[in-house]
Structures are given as structure tokens and as C-alpha cells.
Protein backbone atom coordinates (compact mmCIF):
# COMPACT_ATOMS: atom_id res chain seq x y z
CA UNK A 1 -16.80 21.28 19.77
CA UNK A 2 -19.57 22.27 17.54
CA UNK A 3 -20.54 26.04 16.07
CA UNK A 4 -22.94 26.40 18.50
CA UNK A 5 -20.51 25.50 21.71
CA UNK A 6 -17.71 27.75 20.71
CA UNK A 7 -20.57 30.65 20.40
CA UNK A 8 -22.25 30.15 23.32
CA UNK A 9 -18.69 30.02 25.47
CA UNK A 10 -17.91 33.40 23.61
CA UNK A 11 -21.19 34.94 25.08
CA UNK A 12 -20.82 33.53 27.95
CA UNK A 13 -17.86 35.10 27.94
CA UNK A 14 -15.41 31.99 28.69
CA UNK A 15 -13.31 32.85 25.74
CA UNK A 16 -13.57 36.40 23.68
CA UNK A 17 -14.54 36.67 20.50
CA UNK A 18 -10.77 36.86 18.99
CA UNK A 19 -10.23 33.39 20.30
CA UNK A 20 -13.72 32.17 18.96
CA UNK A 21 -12.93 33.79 15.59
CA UNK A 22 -9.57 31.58 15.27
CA UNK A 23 -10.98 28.36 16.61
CA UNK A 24 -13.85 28.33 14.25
CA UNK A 25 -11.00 29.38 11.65
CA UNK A 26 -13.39 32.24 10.19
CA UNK A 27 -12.54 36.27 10.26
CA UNK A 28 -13.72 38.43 12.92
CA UNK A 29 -16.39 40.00 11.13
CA UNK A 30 -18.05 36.47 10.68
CA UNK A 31 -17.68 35.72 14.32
CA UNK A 32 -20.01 39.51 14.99
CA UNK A 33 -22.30 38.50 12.41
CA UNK A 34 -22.63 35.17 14.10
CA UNK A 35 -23.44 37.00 17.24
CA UNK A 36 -25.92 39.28 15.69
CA UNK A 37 -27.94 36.49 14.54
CA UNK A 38 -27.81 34.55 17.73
CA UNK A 39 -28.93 37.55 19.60
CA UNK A 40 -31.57 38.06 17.23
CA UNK A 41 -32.76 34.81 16.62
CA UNK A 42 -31.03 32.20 19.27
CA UNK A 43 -29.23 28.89 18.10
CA UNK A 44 -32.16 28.86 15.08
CA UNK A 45 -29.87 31.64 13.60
CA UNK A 46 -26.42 29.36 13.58
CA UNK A 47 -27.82 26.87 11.35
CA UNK A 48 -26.89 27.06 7.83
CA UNK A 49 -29.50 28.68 5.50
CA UNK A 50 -28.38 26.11 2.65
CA UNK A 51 -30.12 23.26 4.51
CA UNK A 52 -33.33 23.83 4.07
CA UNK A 53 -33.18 24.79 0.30
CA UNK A 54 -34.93 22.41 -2.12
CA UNK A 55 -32.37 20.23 -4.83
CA UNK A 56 -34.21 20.62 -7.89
CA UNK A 57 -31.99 17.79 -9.42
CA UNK A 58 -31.66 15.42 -6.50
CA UNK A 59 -33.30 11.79 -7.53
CA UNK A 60 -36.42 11.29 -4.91
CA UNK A 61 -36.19 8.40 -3.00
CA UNK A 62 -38.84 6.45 -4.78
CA UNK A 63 -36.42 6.30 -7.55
CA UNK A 64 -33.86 4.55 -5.26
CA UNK A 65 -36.62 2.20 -3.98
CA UNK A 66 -37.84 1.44 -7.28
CA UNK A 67 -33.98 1.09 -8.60
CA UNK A 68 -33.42 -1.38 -5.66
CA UNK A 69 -36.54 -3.52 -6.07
CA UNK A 70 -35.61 -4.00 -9.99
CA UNK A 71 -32.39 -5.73 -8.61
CA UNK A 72 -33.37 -7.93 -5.57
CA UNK A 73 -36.21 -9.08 -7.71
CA UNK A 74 -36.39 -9.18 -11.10
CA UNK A 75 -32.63 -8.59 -11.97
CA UNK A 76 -30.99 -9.95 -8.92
CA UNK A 77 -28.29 -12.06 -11.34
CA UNK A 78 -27.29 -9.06 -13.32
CA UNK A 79 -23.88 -7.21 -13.22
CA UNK A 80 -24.66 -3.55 -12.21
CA UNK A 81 -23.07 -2.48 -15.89
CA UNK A 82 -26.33 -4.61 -16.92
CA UNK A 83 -28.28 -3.98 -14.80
CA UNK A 84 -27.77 -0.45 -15.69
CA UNK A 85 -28.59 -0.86 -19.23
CA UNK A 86 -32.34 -2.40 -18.79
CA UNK A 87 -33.30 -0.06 -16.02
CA UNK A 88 -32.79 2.80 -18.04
CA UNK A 89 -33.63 1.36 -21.40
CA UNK A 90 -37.04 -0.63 -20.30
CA UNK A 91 -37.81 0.99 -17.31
CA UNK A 92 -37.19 4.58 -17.95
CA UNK A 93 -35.15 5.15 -15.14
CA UNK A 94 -32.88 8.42 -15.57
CA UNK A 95 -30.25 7.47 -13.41
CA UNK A 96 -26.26 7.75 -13.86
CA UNK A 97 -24.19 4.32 -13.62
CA UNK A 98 -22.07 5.57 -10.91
CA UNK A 99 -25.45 6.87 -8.68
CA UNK A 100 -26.97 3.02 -9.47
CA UNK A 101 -23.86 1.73 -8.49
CA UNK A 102 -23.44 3.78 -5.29
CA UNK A 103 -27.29 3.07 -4.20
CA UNK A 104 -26.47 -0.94 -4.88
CA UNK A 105 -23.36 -1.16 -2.81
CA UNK A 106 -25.05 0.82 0.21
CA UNK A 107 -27.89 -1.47 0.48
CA UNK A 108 -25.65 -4.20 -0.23
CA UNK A 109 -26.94 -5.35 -3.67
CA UNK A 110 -23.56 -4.91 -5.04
CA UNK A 111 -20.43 -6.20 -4.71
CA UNK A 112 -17.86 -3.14 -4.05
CA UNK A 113 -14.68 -4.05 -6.17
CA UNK A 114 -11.35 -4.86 -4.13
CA UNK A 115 -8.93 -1.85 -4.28
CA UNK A 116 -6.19 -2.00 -6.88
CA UNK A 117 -2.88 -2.76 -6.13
CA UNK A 118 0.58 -0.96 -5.03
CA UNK A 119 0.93 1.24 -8.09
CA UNK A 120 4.27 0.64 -9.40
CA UNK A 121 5.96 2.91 -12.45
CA UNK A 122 7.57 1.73 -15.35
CA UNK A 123 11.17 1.81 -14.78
CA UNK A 124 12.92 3.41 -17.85
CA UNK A 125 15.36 1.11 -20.14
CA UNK A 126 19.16 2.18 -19.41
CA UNK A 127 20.14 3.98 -22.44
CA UNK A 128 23.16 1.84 -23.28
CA UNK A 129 23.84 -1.70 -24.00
CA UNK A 130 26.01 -3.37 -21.40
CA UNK A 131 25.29 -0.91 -18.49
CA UNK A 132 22.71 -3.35 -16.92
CA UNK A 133 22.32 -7.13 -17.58
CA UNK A 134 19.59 -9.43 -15.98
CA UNK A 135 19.72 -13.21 -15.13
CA UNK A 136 16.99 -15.49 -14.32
CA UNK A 137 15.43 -18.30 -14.44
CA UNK A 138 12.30 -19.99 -14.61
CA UNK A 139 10.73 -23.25 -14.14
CA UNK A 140 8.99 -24.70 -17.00
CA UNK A 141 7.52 -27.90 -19.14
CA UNK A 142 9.12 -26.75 -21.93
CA UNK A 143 9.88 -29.72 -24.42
CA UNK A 144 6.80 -31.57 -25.11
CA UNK A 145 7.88 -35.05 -23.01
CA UNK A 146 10.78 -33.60 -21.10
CA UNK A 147 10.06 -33.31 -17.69
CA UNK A 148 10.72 -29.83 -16.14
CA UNK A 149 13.77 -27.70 -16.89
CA UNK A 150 14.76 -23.74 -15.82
CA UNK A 151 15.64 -21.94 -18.44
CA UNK A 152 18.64 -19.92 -17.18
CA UNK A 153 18.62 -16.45 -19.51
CA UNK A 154 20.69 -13.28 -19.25
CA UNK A 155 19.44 -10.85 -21.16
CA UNK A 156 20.62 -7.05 -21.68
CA UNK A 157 18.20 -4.48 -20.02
CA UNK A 158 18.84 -1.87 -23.34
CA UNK A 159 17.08 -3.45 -26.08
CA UNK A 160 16.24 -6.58 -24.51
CA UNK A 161 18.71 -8.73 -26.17
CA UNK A 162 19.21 -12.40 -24.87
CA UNK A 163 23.12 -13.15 -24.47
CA UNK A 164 22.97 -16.36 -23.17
CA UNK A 165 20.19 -19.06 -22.70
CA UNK A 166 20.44 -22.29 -21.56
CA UNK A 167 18.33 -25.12 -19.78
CA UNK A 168 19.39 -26.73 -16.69
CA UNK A 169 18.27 -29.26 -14.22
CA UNK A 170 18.43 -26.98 -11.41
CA UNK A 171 19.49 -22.95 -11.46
CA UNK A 172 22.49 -22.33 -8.88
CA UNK A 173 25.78 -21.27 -8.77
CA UNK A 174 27.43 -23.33 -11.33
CA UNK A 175 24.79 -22.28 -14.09
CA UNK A 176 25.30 -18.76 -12.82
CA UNK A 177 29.19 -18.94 -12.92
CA UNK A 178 28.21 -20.90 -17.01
CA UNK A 179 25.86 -18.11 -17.96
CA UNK A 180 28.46 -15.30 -16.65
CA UNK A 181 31.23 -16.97 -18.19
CA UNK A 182 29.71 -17.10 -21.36
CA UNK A 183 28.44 -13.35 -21.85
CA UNK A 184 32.48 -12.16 -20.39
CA UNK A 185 34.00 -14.58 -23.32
CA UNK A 186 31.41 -13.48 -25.94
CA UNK A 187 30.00 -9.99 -25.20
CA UNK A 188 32.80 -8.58 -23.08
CA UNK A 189 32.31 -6.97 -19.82
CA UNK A 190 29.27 -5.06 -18.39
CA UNK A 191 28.54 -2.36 -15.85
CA UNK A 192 26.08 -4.19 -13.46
CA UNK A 193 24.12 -7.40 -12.80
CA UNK A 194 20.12 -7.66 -11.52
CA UNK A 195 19.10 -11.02 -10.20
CA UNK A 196 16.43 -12.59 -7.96
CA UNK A 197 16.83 -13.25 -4.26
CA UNK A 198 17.67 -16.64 -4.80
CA UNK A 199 20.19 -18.92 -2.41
CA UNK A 200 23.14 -18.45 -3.84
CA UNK A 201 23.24 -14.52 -4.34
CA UNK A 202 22.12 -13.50 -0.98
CA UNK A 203 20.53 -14.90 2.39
CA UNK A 204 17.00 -14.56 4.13
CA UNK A 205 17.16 -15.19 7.39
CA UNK A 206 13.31 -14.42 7.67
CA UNK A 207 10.70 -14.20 5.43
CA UNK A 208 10.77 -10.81 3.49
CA UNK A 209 14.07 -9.66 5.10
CA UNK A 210 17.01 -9.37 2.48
CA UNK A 211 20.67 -9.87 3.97
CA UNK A 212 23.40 -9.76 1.35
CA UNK A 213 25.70 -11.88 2.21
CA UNK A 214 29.42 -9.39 2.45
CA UNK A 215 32.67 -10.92 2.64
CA UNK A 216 34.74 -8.54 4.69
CA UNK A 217 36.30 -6.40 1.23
CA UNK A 218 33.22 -4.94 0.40
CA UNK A 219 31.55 -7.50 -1.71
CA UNK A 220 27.76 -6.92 -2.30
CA UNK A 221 27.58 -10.83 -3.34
CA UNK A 222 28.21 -14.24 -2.50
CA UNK A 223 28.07 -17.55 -4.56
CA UNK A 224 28.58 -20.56 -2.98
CA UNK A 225 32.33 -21.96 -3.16
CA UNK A 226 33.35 -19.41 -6.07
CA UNK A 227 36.31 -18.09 -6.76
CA UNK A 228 37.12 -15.22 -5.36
CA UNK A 229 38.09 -13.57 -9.01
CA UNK A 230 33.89 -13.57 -9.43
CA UNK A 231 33.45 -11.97 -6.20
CA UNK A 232 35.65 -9.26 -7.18
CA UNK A 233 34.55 -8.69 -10.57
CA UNK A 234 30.78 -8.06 -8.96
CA UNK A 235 31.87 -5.98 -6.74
CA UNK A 236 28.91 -3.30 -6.13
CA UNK A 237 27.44 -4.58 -9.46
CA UNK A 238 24.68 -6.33 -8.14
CA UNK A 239 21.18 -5.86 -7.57
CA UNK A 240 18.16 -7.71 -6.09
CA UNK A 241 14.56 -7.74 -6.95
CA UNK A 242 11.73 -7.71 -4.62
CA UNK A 243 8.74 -8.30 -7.27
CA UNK A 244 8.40 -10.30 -10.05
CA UNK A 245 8.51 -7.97 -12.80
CA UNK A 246 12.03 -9.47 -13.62
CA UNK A 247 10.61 -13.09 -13.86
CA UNK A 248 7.82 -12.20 -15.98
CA UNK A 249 10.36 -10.94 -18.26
CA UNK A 250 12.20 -13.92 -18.73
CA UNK A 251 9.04 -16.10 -18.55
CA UNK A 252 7.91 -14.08 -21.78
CA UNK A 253 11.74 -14.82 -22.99
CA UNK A 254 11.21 -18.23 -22.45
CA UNK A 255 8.09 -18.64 -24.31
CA UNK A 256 9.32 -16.72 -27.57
CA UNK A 257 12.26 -18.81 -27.56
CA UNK A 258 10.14 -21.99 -26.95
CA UNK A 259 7.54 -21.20 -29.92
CA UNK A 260 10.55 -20.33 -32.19
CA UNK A 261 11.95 -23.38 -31.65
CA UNK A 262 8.63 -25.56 -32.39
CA UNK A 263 7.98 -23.26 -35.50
CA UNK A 264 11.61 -24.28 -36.79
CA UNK A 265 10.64 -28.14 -35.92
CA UNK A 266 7.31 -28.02 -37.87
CA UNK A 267 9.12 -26.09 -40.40
């Protein structure tokens, strides 16, 4: 319901002028000043004043014609950053970038960029070493010859130290149960574990749905055939990721530790 409507129901006397005042969300002594002016000078005097005042610094529309003609015909391969650049520069166009680039995009001269992604923030380190390890692996050519390996890598999630590396034919529960073996013997015990969704630390029954596999004492995972000391160790310890900023971690591990190891060669 327009201005207008809710005015002329309040003369006609459908609604008062309290009720008008509140559904046009304006004070009472608007509303009577609105009535004034439609006494006076009918629905003329509801239209707002500021329409009919001139824009001194709106661009006139021969600009926009001339700005879209430049494009379709003599620029039409040009980015609109580009294009930009000679229309002001050798045409004497005094336009903005972003009023080029809106013009472009409604006549359909420019390609309107995709939207950018799911913002995610930067989780924060943990401030300690051993209060949050990661484990991973990744699939890679990474001996010159060698046909594909993962790299299975635990790293700590403090400063990013690697505690145990190691490249297997396949990553599952036996190079899991190596890799946490290793870091227990050698580093000692830690506070929690963050993995991937893979097989053999929980089940996906569907695509995107997570089900942790839970024994019946509480365990939040579940290797397959391990002992049950592990299970009880990693008790509550574990987490799962649902994006890949883990793996691009370890990817990055796995190429430091793959140029260090061709710089030692050539060394």
C-alpha cells in the first residue's frame, strides 16, 4: 500500500489519522501536514519535492551511450580495468571505474565477477606444543621415477613442527597406528589428535554426513582391528576436518621436505 492509499483511506475516513501516522511509520504532525497538502493541492502534493530537482553532477546519458559504443565497437576485447584507462585517457571521458563498470554489466558488456567464497577465519595456533597434533596424508609423485606414494606426516599445530614423516603405499590404519607409535615413543604424549574424514577414523554413510564411529565406552574413534589400548588412549581426543585447510598444510609439508631432500642430493 502506497503513500497515496494509506492517505486517501484516512480521508476517507476508513482508518484515522493515528493509525495512518503508524503505518506510514512517520509522527503525527507529518501525517496533518500530509493532509494539508492533499487538501490544498490533491495527490500532486504527496509526491516528493526532491524528484523533480536537477543533479548537477549526474553523467547525461550521452555519456553512457558514448561509453557503451567505445566497448561493443572499438574496444569490445578489452578488460573493463582497460577499457577504463583509454576511455578516459584518449577519449576524455570523466567517468569513475566503478560507474563504467556498473553501465557495462547492465547492458551486458561486462562480465559480473562470481561472488567470493564462504569466508572462513584464521584459526589461531594453540599456544603450547603437544596440546594439538595433526596427521595426514597426501598423494604425491614425489621421487623422480617412483610411482606414487602418500606421505603420512604428523605435525604439531604450535610451531608447526613435523614429528614423524614417512611414505607409504597406501595411508590406513597400520600407518596411522606407525605414525602414532612413533610420536608416543619419541615425543611423549599429547592432548588431542585432528585428522581427515578418512575410512578408518570415522564412517559416511552419505555423502557430506559425518558419523563417528562409537564403541559403546565413549570412544569418539574407531580404527579398523586396533587394539583397544589405542581406542582408549584417543578417547575424546579426536577431531575431524570438513575442508581442506589441513591437507594443504601437509601438501606444503610435503613439498619442503621433498625440495630439501633434492637440494641435499645435488649437494
Amino acid at each position: 500500500m502506497t503513500r497515496q492509499d494509506v492517505i486517501k483511506k484516512a480521508v476517507e475516513g476508513s482508518i484515522n489519522w493515528i493509525q495512518a501516522a503508524d503505518i506510514l511509520s512517520v509522527s503525527p504532525r507529518h501525517v496533518r501536514r500530509l493532509r494539508e497538502r492533499y487538501e490544498q493541492r490533491g495527490i500532486a502534493g504527496l509526491r516528493d519535492g526532491r524528484a523533480d530537482w536537477a543533479r548537477p553532477r549526474r553523467i547525461p546519458a550521452a555519456v553512457a551511450e558514448e561509453i557503451c559504443r567505445l566497448k561493443r565497437e572499438v574496444y569490445p576485447d578489452f578488460s573493463t580495468r582497460h577499457f577504463h584507462e583509454f576511455a578516459t585517457e584518449r577519449h576524455g571521458l570523466k567517468v569513475s571505474y566503478s560507474w563504467t563498470k556498473e553501465i557495462l554489466q547492465m547492458q551486458g558488456l561486462a562480465v559480473k565477477s562470481a561472488g567470493r567464497g564462504k569466508h572462513r577465519r584464521k584459526r589461531e595456533r594453540r599456544p603450547m606444543v603437544g596440546m594439538l597434533l595433526h596427521l595426514d596424508a597426501s598423494t604425491h609423485p614425489w621421487i623422480e621415477g617412483v610411482k606414487e606414494q602418500d606421505l603420512v606426516v604428523m605435525m604439531d599445530d604450535a610451531d608447526g613442527r613435523i614429528l614423524f614423516a614417512r611414505f607409504v603405499e597406501q595411508e590406513g590404519s597400520l600407518s596411522t597406528l606407525v605414525a602414532l607409535k612413533h610420536v608416543l615413543v619419541r615425543w611423549g604424549r599429547f592432548s588431542e589428535l585432528y585428522t581427515d574424514r578418512g575410512s578408518h577414523f570415522c564412517r559416511t554413510g552419505k555423502a557430506g554426513n559425518l558419523e563417528l564411529q562409537l564403541p559403546a565406552s565413549k570412544v569418539r574413534i574407531s580404527f579398523a582391528k586396533c587394539p583397544v589400548l589405542v581406542h582408549e588412549f584417543l578417547d575424546g581426543a579426536l577431531g575431524v576436518s570438513f575442508h581442506g585447510q589441513v591437507l594443504a598444510r601437509f601438501d606444503r609439508s610435503g613439498l619442503v621436505l621433498t625440495k630439501e631432500r633434492r637440494a641435499g642430493k645435488a649437494a
